[in-house]
Protein backbone atom coordinates (compact mmCIF):
# COMPACT_ATOMS: atom_id res chain seq x y z
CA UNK A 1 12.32 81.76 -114.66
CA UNK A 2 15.44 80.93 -112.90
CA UNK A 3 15.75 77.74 -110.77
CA UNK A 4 16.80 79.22 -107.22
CA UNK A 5 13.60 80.44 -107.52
CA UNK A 6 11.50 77.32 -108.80
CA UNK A 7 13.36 75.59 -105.97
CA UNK A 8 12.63 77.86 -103.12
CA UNK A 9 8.64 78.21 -103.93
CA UNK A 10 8.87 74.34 -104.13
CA UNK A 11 10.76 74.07 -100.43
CA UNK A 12 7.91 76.85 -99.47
CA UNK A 13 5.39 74.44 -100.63
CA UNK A 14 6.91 71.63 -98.64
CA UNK A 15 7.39 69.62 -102.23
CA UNK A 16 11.28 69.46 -100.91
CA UNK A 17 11.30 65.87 -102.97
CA UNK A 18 10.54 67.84 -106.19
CA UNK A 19 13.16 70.29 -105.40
CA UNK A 20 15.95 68.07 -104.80
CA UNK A 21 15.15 66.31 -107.56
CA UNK A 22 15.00 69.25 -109.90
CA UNK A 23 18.44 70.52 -107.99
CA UNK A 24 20.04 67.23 -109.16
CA UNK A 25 18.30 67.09 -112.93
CA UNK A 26 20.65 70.73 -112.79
CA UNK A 27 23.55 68.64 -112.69
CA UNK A 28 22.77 66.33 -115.10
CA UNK A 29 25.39 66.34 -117.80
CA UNK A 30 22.36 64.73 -120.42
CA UNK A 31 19.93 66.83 -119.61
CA UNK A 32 18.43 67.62 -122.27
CA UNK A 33 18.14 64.23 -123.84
CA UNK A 34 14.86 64.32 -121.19
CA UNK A 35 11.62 65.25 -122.08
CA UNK A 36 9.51 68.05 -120.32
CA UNK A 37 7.25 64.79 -119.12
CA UNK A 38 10.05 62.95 -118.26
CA UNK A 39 12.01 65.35 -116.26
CA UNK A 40 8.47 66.13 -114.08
CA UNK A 41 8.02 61.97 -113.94
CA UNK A 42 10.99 61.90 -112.13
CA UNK A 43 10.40 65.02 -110.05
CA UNK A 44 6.90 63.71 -108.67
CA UNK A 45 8.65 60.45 -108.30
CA UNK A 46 10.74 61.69 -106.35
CA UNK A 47 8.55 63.79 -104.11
CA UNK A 48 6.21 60.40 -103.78
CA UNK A 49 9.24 58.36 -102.38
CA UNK A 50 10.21 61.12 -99.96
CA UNK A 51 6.47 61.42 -98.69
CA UNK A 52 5.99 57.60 -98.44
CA UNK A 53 9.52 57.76 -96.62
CA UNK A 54 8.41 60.35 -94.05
CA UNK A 55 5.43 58.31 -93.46
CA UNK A 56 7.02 55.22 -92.80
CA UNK A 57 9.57 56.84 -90.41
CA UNK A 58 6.67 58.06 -88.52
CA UNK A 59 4.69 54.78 -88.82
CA UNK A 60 8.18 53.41 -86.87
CA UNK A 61 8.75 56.20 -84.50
CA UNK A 62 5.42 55.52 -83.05
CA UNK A 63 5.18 52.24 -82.89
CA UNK A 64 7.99 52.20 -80.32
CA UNK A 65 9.50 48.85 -81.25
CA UNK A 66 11.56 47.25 -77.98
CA UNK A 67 14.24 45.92 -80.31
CA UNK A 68 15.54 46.78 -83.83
CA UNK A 69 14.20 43.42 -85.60
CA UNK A 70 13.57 42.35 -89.08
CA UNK A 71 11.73 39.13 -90.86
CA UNK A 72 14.61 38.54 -93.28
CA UNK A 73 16.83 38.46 -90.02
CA UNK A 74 14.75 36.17 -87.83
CA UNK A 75 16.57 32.66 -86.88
CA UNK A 76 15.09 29.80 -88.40
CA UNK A 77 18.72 27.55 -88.06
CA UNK A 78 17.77 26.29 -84.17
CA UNK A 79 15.20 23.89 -83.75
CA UNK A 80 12.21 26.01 -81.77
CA UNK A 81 9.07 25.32 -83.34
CA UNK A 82 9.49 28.18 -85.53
CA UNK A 83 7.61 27.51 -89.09
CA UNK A 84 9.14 29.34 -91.61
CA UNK A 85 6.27 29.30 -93.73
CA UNK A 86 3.89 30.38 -91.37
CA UNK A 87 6.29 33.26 -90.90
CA UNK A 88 6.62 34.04 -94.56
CA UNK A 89 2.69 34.24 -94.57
CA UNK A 90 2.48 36.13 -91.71
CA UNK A 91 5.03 38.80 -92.96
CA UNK A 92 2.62 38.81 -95.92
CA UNK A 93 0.36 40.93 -93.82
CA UNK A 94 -3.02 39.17 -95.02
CA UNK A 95 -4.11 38.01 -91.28
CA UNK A 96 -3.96 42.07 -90.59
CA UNK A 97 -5.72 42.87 -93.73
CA UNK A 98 -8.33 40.26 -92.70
CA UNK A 99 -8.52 41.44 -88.91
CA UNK A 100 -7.19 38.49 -87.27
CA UNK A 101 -4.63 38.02 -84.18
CA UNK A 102 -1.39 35.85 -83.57
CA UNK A 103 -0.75 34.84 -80.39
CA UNK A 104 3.05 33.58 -79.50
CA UNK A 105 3.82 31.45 -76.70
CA UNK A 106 7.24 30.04 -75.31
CA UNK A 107 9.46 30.82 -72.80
CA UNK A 108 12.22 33.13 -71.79
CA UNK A 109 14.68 33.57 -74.27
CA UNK A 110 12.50 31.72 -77.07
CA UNK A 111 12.67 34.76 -79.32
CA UNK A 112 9.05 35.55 -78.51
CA UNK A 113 9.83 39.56 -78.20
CA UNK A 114 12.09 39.77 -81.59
CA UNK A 115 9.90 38.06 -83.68
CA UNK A 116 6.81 40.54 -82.13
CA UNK A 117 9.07 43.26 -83.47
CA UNK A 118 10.04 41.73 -86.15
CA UNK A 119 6.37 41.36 -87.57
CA UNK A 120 5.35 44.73 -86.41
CA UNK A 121 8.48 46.21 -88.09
CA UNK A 122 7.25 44.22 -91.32
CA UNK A 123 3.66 45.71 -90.91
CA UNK A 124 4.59 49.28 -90.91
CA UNK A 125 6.47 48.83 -94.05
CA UNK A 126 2.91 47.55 -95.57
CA UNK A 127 1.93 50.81 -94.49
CA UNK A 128 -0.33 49.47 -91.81
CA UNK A 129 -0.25 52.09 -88.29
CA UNK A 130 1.16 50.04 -85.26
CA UNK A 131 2.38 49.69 -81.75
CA UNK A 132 4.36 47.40 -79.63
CA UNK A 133 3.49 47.58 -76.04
CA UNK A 134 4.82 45.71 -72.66
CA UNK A 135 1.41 45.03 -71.34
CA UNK A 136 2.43 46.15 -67.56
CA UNK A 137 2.95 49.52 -69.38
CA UNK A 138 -0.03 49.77 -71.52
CA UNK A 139 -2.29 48.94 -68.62
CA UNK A 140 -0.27 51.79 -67.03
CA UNK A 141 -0.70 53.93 -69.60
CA UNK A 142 -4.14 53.82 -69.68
CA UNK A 143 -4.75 53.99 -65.64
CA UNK A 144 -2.89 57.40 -66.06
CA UNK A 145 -4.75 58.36 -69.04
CA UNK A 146 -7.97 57.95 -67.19
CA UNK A 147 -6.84 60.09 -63.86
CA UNK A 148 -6.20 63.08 -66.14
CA UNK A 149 -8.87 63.09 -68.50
CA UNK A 150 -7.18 61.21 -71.18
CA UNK A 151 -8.77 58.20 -71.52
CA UNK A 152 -11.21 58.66 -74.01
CA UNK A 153 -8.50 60.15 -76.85
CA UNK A 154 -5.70 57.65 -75.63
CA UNK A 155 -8.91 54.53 -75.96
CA UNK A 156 -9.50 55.80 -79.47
CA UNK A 157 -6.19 55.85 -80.75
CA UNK A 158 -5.64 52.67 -79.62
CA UNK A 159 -8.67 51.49 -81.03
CA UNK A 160 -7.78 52.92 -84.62
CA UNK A 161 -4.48 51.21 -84.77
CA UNK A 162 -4.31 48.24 -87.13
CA UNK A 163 -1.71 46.36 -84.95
CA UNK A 164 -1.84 46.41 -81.53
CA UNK A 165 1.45 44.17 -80.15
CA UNK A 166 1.00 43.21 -76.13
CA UNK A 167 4.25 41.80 -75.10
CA UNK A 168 5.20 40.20 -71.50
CA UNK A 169 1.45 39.12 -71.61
CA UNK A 170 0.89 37.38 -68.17
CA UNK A 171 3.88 38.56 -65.87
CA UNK A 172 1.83 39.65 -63.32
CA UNK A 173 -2.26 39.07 -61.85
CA UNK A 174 -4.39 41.43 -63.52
CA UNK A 175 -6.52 44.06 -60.92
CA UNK A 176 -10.25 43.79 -61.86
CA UNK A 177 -9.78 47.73 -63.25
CA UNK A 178 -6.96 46.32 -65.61
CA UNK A 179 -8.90 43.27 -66.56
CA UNK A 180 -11.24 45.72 -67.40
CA UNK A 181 -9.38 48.71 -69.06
CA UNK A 182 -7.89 45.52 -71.30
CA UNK A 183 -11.69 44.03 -72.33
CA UNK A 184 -12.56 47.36 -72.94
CA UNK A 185 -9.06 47.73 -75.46
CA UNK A 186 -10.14 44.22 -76.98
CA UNK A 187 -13.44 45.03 -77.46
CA UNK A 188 -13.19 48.09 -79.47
CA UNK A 189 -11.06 45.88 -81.70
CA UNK A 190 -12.91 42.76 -82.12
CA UNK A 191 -13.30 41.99 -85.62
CA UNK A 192 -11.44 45.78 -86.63
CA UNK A 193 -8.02 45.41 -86.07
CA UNK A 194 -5.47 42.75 -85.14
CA UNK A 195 -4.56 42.55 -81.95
CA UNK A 196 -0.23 40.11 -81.31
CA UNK A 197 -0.11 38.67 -78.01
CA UNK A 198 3.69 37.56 -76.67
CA UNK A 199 3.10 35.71 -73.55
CA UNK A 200 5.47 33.05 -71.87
CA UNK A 201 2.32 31.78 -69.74
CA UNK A 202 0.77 29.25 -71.84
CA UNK A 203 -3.29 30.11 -72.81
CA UNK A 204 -4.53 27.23 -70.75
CA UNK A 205 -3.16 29.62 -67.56
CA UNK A 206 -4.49 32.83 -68.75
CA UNK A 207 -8.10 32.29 -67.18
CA UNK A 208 -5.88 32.33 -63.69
CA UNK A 209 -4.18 35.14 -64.83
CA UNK A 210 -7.06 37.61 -65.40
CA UNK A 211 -8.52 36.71 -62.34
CA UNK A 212 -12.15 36.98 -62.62
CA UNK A 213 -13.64 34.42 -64.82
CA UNK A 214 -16.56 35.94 -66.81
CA UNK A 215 -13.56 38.89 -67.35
CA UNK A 216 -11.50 36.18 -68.53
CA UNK A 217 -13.93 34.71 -70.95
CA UNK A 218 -14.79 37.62 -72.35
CA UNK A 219 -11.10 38.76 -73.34
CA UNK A 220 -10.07 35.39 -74.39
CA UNK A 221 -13.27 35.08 -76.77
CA UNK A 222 -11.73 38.12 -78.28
CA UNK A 223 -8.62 36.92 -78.65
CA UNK A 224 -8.45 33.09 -79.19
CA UNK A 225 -11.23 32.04 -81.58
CA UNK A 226 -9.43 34.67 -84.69
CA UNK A 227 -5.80 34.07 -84.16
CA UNK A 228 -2.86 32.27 -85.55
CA UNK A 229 -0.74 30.43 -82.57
CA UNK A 230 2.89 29.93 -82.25
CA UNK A 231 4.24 27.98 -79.87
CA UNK A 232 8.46 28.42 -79.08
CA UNK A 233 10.46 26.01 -77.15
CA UNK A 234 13.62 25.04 -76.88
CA UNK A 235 16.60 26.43 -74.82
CA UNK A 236 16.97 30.41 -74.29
CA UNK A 237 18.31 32.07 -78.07
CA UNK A 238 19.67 34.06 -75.42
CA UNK A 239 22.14 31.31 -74.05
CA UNK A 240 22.71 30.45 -77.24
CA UNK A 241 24.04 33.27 -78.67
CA UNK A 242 26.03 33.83 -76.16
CA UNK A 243 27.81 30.78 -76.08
CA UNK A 244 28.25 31.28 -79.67
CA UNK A 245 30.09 34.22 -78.82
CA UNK A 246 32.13 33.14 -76.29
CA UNK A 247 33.33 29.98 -78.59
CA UNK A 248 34.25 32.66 -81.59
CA UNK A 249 36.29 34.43 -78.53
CA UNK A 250 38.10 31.47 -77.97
CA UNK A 251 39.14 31.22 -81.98
């Protein structure tokens, strides 16, 4: 059988892995110094890394990360409370495996945003399904979902998502139909799923924040009692940075 057509029925059969691989065994000068297993080895090799590729690209594209960020390039070198073992045990995914939450605290410019991303980014590489959300736009999100008709399909995905990430946690007084919308969000992953909170209002505040108190209790039971806390100070990483940059200018 001749291989344009081996390689076409493959691409037909969406194994397009196997057929680049087979199109690239074609060029092999040593060829035949390969088994019949061997060659095939490779080929479903192949197609496996291209699949788990695909999914991981689509893991990312959904999860909507703010900013491109990465554990290996998180800044440990400025002193802001930032454990780097905690971190390394975080990226090791076990606290989502074991349905727990993290909570990070600090304020503006602390990092609290990049290292979200950064342990979001690190979770869809585990293969685990995630989102990063600003919470003004989730709680949007879901108000709109539930004028047209949406809200029970836009609740459930939500609710089968292994990490849920709610940045800017805390800008703004939550409406009793958001403080609701968010129990609701929380309670369908209690004990399920992990569930990152970036806030810069510290958790002692967040009862004032919610508004109604038995609302309050009720999402912070969810959230507090199961979750790892990290607390940033320091000065902005922002400022920082930049006046790292401006002194390299001057060189």
């Amino acid at each position: 059988m001749l291989t344009n057509p081996i390689m076409e029925k493959l691409s037909a059969m969406r194994l397009n892995g196997m057929a680049k691989a087979l199109a690239e065994q074609m060029e092999m000068s040593d060829l035949g110094t390969l088994s019949f297993e061997e060659r095939l080895g490779l080929m479903v090799d192949r197609e496996m890394s291209q699949r788990e590729d695909r999914r991981l690209q689509t893991r990312l594209r959904k999860a909507k990360l703010r900013v491109p960020a990465c554990v290996e390039d998180i800044d440990f070198r400025h002193k802001r409370g930032l454990d780097k073992s905690l971190i390394m045990a975080l990226a090791a995914c076990e606290w989502i495996k074991g349905r727990q939450n993290l909570i990070i605290t600090g304020p503006t410019g602390a990092g609290k945003t990049y290292l979200a991303c950064a342990l979001v980014h690190k979770s869809c590489l585990e293969g685990h399904s995630a989102v990063y959300r600003r919470l003004p736009n989730l709680l949007r999100e879901i108000t709109m979902a539930r004028a047209d008709g949406s809200y029970p399909k836009k609740m459930a995905a939500y609710a089968k998502t292994n990490l849920i990430a709610l940045d800017d946690w805390g800008l703004d007084r939550l409406t009793r139909e958001q403080a609701l919308d968010l129990l609701e969000l929380l309670e369908d992953r209690h004990g399920l799923k992990s569930t990152l909170v970036a806030a810069q209002v510290p958790i002692d505040h967040w009862h004032e924040i919610i508004g109604d108190p038995t609302l309050a209790d009720a999402v912070l039971d969810r959230l507090i009692h199961s979750a790892h806390k990290i607390n940033l100070k320091g000065e902005s990483m922002r400022k920082k940075y930049s006046a790292l940059t401006k002194e390299e200018q001057k060189s």
